[in-house]
Protein backbone atom coordinates (compact mmCIF):
# COMPACT_ATOMS: atom_id res chain seq x y z
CA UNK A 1 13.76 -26.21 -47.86
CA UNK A 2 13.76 -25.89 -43.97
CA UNK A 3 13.24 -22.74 -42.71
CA UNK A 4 16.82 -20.10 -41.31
CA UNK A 5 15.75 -19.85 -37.44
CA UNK A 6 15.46 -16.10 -36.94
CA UNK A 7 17.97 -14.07 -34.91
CA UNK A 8 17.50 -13.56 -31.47
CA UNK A 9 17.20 -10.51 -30.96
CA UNK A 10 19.85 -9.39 -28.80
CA UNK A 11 18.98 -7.43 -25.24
CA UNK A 12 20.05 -4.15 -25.26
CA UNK A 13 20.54 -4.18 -21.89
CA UNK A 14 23.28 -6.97 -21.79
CA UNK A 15 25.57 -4.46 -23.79
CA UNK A 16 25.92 -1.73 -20.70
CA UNK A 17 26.93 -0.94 -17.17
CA UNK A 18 24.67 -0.35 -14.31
CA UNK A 19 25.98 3.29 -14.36
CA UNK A 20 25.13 3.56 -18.59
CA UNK A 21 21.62 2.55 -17.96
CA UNK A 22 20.93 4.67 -15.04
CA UNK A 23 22.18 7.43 -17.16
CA UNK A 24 20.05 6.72 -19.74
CA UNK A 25 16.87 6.26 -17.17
CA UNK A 26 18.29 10.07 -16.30
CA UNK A 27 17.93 11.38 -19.70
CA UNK A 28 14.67 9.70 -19.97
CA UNK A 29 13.30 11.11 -16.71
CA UNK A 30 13.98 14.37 -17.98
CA UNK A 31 12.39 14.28 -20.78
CA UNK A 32 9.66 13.40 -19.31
CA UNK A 33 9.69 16.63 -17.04
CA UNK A 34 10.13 18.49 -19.82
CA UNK A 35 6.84 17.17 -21.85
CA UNK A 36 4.92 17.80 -18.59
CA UNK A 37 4.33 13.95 -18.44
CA UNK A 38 6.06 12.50 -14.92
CA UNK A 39 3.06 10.82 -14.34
CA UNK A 40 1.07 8.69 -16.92
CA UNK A 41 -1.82 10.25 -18.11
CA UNK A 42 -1.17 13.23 -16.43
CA UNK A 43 0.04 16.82 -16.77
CA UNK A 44 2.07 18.37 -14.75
CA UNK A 45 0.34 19.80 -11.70
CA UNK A 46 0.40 23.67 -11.42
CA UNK A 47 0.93 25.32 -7.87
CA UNK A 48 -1.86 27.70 -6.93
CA UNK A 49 -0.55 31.61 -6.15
CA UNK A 50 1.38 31.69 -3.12
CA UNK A 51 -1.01 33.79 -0.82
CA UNK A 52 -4.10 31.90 -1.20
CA UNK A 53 -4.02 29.03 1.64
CA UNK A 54 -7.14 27.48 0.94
CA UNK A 55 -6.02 26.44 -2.84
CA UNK A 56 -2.40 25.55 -1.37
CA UNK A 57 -3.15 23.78 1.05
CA UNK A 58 -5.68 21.31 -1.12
CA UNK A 59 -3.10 20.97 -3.87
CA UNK A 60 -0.63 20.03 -0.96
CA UNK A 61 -3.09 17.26 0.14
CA UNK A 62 -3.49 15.64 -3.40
CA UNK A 63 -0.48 16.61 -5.43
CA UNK A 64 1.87 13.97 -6.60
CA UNK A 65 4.85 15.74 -8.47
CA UNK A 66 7.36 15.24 -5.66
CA UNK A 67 9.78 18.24 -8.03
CA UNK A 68 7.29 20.92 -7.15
CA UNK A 69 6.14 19.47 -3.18
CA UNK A 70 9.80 20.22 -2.36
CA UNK A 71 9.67 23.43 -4.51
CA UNK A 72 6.89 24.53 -2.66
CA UNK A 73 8.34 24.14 1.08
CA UNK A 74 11.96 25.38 -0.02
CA UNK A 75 9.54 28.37 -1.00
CA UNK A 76 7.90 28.72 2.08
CA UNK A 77 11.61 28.87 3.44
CA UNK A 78 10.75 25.60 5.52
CA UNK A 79 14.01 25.15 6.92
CA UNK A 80 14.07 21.59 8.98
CA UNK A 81 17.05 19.83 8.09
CA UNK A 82 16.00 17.27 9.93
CA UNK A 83 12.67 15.71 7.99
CA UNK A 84 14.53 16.56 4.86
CA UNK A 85 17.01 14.26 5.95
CA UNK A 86 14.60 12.02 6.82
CA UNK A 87 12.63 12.11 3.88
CA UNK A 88 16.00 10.91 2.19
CA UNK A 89 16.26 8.62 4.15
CA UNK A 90 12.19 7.28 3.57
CA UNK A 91 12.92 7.28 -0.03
CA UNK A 92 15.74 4.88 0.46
CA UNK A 93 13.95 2.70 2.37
CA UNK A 94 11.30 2.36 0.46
CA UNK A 95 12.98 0.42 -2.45
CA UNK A 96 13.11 -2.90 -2.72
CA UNK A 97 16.21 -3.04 -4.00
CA UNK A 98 18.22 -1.49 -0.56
CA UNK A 99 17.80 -4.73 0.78
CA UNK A 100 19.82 -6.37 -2.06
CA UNK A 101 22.95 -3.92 -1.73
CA UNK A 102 25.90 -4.02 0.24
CA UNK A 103 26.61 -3.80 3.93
CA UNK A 104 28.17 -0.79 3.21
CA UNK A 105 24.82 0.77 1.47
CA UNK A 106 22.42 0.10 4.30
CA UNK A 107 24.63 1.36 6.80
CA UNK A 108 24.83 4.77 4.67
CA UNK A 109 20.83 4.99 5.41
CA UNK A 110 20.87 3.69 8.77
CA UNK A 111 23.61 6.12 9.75
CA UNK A 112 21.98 9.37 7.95
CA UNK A 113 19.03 8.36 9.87
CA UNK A 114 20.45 8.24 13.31
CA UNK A 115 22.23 11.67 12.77
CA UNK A 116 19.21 13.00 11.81
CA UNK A 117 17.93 12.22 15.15
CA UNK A 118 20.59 13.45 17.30
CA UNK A 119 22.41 9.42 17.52
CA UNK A 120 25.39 9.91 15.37
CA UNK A 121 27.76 12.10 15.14
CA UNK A 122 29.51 13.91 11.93
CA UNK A 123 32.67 12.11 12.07
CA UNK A 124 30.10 8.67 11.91
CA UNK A 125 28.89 10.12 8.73
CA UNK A 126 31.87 11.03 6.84
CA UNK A 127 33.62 7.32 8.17
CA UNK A 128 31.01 5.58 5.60
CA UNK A 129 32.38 5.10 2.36
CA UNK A 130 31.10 6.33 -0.89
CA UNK A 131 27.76 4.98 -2.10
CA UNK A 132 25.95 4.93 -5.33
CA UNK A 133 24.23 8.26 -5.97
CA UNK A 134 20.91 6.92 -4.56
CA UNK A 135 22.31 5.88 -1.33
CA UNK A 136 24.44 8.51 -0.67
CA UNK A 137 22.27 10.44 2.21
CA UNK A 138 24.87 9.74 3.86
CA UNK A 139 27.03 12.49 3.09
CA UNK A 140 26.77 15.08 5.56
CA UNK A 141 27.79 18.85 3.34
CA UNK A 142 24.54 17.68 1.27
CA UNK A 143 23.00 19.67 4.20
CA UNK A 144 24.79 22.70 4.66
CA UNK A 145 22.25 24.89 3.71
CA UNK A 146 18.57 24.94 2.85
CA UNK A 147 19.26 25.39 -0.95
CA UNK A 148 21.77 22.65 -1.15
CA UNK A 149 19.31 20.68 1.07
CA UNK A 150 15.76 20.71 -1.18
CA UNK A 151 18.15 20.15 -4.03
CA UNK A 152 20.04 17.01 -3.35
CA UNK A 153 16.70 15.63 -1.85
CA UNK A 154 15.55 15.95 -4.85
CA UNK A 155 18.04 14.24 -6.67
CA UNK A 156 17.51 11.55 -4.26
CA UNK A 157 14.21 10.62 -4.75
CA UNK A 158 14.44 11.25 -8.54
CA UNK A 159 17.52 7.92 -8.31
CA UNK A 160 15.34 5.90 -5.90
CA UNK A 161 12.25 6.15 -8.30
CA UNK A 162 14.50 5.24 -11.28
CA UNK A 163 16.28 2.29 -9.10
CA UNK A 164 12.96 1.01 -9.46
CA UNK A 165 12.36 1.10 -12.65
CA UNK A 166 15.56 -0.48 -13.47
CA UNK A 167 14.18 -3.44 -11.90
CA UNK A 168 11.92 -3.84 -14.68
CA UNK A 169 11.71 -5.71 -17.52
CA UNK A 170 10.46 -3.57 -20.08
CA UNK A 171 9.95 0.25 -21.02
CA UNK A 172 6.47 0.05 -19.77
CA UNK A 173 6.89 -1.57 -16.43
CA UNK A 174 9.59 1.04 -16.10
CA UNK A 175 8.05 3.95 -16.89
CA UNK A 176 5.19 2.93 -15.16
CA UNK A 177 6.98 1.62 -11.65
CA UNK A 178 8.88 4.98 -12.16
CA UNK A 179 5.41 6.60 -11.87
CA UNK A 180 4.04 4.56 -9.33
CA UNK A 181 7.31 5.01 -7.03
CA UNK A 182 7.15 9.05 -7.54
CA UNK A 183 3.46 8.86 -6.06
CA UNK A 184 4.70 6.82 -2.94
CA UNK A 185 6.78 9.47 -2.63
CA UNK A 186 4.43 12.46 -2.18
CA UNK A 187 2.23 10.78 0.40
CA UNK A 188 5.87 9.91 2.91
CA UNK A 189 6.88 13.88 1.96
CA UNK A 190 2.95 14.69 3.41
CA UNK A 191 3.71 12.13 6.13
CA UNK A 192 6.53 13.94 7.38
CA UNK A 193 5.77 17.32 6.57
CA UNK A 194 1.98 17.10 7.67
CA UNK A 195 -1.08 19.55 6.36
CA UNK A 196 0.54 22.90 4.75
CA UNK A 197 -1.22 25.00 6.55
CA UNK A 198 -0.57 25.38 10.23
CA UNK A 199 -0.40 21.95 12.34
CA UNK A 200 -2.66 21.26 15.08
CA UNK A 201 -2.07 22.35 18.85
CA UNK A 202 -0.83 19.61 20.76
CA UNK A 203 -2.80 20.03 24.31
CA UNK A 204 -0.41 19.04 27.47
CA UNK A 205 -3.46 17.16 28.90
CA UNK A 206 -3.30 14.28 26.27
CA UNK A 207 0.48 13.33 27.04
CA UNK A 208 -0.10 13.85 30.84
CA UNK A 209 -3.34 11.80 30.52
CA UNK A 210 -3.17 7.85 31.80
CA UNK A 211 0.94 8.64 33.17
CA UNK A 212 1.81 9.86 30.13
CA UNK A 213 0.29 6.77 27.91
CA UNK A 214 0.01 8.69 24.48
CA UNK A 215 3.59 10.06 24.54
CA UNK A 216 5.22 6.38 25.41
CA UNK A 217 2.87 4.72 22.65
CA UNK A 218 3.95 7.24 20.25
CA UNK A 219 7.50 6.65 21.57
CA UNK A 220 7.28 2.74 20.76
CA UNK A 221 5.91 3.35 17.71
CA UNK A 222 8.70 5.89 16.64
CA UNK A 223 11.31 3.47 18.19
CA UNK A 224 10.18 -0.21 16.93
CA UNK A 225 9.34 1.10 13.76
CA UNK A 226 5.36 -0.25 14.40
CA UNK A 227 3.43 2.52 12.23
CA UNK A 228 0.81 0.05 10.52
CA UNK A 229 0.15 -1.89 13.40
CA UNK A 230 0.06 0.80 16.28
CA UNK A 231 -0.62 3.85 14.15
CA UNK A 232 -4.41 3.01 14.90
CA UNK A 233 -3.60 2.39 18.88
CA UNK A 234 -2.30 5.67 19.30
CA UNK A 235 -5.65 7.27 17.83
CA UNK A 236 -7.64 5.20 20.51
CA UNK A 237 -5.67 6.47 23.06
CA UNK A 238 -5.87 10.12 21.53
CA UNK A 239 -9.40 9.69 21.85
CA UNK A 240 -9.49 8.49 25.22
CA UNK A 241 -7.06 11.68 26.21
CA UNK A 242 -9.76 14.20 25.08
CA UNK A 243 -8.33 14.62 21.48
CA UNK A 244 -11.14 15.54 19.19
CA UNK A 245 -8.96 16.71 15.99
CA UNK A 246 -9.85 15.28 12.99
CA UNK A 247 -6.71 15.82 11.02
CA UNK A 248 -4.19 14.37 13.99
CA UNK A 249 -6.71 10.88 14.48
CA UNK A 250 -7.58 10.88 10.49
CA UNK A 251 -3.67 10.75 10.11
CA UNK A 252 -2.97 8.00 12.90
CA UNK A 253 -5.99 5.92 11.31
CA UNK A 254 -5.61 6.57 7.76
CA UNK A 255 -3.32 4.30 5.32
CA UNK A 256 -0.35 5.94 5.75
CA UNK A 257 2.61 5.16 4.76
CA UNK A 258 4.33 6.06 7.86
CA UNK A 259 7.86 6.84 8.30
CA UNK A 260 10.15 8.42 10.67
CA UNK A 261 9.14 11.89 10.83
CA UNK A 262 5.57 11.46 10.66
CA UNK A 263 4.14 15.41 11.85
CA UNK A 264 1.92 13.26 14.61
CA UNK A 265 4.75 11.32 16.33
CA UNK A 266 7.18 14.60 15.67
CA UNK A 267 4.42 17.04 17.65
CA UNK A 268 3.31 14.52 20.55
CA UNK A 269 7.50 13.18 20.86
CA UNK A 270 8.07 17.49 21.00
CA UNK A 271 11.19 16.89 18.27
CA UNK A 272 12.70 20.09 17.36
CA UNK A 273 13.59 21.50 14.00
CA UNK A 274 16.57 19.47 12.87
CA UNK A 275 19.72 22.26 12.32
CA UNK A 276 22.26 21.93 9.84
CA UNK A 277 25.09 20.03 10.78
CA UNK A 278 28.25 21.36 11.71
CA UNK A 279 31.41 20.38 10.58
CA UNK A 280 34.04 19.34 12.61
């Protein structure tokens, strides 16, 4: 007597929306945060007290739970609009999947970007159309004060990291490009927000030295987008300006990622502390 062929077993994921399954990546992610396990393997970090720097400032440099990292500046009352924007923004980018959405979806990053440096203006903003939650830096009240700010940064990162894991085709891979997503994501929020303690003193001599050659590398850099490649260039000529700090030419030779909003381009390029839009 031949054999019934076994059911197939059918994919859960055939029987709901987009929306449904990024809900239930949601619920999952919480979870997680609430068993202390965003990170495989590991619990969830706790912040040193407030008042000793030494301890703060080496949790800053190796920490990985992006939640607390945005705690901690909102904390310190770091108020830059601007590289929170911008971190948005690196988050967005960062995904694969950006670059298989619509027009519409890139233009939401592009755009948040350029107001974030001063090249678009509020009514630009509010002319792009809704997005899906994880593109939507675009919307311009997300940043009309610092509380509002840290939180729907948050939010952001927490949708790009599950984006990923959507991508997946298992729990596992999920869970674990989740993971692996939230860590990329703590070393472009040091990237832009730099060492915790105070940043290095930029000396005029190094962007007057060679006609001003640091300050116009770092400019091309900032501009073309060429932070692997010319990241490394700009410490040479740091070097050859009289620049002996190791935390500025560590940072310009290390692995990055860059993004930007890197501290080093910010402090040699003299960009201000991004203030909350205005509406118009």
């Amino acid at each position: 007597m031949a054999e019934k062929p076994k059911p197939q077993e059918p994919n859960p994921a055939e029987n709901f929306t987009r929306e449904e399954l990024e809900a239930i990546a949601r619920e999952e992610a919480e979870r997680n945060l609430q068993n202390e396990n965003l990170l495989a393997g590991s619990p969830l970090e706790n912040l040193p007290p407030l008042e000793d720097g030494k301890k703060l400032e080496q949790w800053w440099l190796n920490a990985r739970d992006v939640n607390k990292m945005l705690d901690l500046l909102e904390t310190k009352n770091i108020k830059d609009f601007r590289k929170i924007r911008l971190f948005a923004v690196a988050c967005c980018r960062n995904i694969e999947n950006l670059k298989k959405q619509p027009l519409q979806s890139r233009e939401s990053v592009d755009i948040s970007e350029k107001f974030a440096d001063g090249h678009a203006t509020i009514e630009e903003l509010n002319n792009v159309p809704a997005q899906p939650r994880v593109y939507s830096v675009s919307v311009s009240n997300y940043y009309n004060d610092i509380e509002t700010a840290y939180d729907n940064v948050n939010d952001i990162a927490r949708y790009c990291a599950m984006d990923v894991g959507l991508s997946q085709d298992s729990a596992d891979a999920a869970r674990l490009a989740r993971d692996n997503e939230r860590i990329t994501q703590s070393k472009l929020l040091r990237d832009i927000f730099g060492p915790f303690a105070e940043k290095p003193i930029i000396e005029p001599s190094w962007l007057s030295w060679g006609d001003g050659a640091v300050k116009k590398i770092a400019q091309k850099i900032y501009d073309d987008r060429t932070f692997n490649d010319e990241m490394p260039i700009l410490a040479d000529a740091l070097e050859d300006a009289g620049c002996a700090n190791k935390e500025i030419l560590g940072h310009c030779r290390g692995p990055g990622p860059h993004v930007r909003g890197c501290w080093v381009l910010d402090l040699l390029l003299q960009k201000d502390q991004g203030a909350p839009p205005q509406k118009k």
